[in-house]
Protein backbone atom coordinates (compact mmCIF):
# COMPACT_ATOMS: atom_id res chain seq x y z
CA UNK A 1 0.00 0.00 0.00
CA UNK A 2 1.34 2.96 -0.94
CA UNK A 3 1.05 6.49 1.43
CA UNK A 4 2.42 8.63 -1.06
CA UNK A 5 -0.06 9.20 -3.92
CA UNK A 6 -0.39 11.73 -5.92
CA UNK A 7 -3.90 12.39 -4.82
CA UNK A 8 -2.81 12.18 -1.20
CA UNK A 9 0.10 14.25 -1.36
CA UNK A 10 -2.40 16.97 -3.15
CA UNK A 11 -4.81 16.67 -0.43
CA UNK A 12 -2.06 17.15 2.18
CA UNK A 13 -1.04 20.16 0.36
CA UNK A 14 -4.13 21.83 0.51
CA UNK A 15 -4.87 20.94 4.06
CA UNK A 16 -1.29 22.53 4.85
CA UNK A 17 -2.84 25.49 2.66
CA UNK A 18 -6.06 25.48 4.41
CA UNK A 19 -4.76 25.75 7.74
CA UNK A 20 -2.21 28.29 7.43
CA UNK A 21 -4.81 30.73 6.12
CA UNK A 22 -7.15 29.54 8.67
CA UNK A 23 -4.79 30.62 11.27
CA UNK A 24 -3.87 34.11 9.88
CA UNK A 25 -7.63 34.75 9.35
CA UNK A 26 -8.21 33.55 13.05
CA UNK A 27 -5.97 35.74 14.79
CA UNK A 28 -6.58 38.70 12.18
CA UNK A 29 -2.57 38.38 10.97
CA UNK A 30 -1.82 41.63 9.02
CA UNK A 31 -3.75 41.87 5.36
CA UNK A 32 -6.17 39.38 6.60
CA UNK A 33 -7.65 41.70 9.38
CA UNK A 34 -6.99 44.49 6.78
CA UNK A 35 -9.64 42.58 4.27
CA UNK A 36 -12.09 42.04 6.47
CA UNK A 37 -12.66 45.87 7.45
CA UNK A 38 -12.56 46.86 3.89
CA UNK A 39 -15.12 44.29 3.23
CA UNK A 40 -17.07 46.06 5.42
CA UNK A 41 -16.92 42.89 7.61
CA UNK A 42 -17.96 42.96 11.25
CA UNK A 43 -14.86 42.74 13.56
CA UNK A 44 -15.17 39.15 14.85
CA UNK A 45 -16.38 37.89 11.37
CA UNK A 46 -12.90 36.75 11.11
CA UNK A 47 -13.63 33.86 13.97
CA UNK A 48 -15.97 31.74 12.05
CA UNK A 49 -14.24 32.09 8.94
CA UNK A 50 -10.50 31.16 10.28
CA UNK A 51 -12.67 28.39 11.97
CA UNK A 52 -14.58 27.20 8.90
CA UNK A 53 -10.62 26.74 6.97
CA UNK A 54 -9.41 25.45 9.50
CA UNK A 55 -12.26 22.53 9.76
CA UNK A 56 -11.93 22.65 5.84
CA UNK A 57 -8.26 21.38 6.37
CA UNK A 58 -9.05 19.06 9.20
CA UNK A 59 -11.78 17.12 6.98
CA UNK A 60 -9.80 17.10 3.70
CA UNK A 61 -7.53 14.38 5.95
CA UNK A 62 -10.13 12.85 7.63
CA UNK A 63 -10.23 9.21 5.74
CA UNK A 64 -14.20 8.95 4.38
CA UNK A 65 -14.48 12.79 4.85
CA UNK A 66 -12.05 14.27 2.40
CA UNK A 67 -15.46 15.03 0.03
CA UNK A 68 -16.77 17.00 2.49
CA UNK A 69 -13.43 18.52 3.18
CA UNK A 70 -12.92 19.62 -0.31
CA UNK A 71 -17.17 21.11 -0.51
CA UNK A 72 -15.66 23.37 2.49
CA UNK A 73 -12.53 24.42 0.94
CA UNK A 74 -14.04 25.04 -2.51
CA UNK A 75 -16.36 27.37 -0.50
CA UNK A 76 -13.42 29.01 1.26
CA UNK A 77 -11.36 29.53 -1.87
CA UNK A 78 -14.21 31.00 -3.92
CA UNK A 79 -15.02 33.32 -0.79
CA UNK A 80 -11.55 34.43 -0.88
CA UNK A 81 -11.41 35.25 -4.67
CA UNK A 82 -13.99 37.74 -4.54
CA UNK A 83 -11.98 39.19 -1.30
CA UNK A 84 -9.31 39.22 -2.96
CA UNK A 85 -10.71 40.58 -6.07
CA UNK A 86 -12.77 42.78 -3.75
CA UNK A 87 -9.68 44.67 -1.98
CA UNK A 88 -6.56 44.15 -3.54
CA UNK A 89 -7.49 43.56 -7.42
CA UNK A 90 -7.68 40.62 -10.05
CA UNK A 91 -3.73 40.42 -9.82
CA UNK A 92 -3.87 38.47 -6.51
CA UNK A 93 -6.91 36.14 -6.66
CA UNK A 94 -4.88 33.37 -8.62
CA UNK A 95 -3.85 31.85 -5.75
CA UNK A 96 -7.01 31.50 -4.48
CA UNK A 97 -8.62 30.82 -7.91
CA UNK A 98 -5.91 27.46 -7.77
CA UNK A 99 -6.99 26.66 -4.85
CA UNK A 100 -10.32 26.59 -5.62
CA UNK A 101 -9.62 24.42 -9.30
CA UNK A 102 -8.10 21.79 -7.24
CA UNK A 103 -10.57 21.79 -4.27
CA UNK A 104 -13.75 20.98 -7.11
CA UNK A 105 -11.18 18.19 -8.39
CA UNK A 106 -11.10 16.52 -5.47
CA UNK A 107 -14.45 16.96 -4.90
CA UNK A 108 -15.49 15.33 -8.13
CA UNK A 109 -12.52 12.56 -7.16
CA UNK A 110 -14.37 12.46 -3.65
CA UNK A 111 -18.54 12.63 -4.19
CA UNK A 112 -18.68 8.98 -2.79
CA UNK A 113 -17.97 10.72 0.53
CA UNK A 114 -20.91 12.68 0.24
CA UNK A 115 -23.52 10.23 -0.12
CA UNK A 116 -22.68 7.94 3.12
């Protein structure tokens, strides 16, 4: 049995991903704060949302859970290309617009999850 798959190493990279930006949204690091008051964002809105990547990563490594994982993160990327787009431009939602291509991969990869 092999541990080091493509797909797995792809999920692990996400998670890793995931929970960084989880973390700087959760404790408001620098131009993630700075996004969610030009948003026009209520000041603890960044709680739930560093929360909700944070589960996003958690799930995408859960074995039998990684579908649901990936529905959260595809839900977190989009959300943070149109902040992204919102506040600093087009020219740095690609990142997030990756993200968000891979997440609906693994999604697709992953519906089985969804239906048990």
């Amino acid at each position: 049995m092999r541990i080091f798959t493509f797909p797995a190493l792809t999920r692990a990279a996400v998670a890793v991903i995931m929970l960084a930006a989880g973390l700087a949204v959760l404790f408001a690091y620098d131009r993630m704060g700075h996004r969610f008051a030009v948003l026009g964002a209520a000041p603890w809105m960044h709680y739930p949302a560093g929360l909700f990547q944070i589960l996003a990563a958690v799930m995408l490594m859960v074995p039998g859970r990684t579908g649901y994982g990936a529905a959260l993160t595809l839900i977190a990327a989009l959300a943070a290309t149109v902040a992204h787009a919102a506040t600093l431009g087009w020219d740095s939602a690609p990142p997030a617009m990756a993200i968000a291509l891979i997440s609906a991969l693994m999604l697709y990869r992953n519906k089985a999850d969804l239906k048990r």
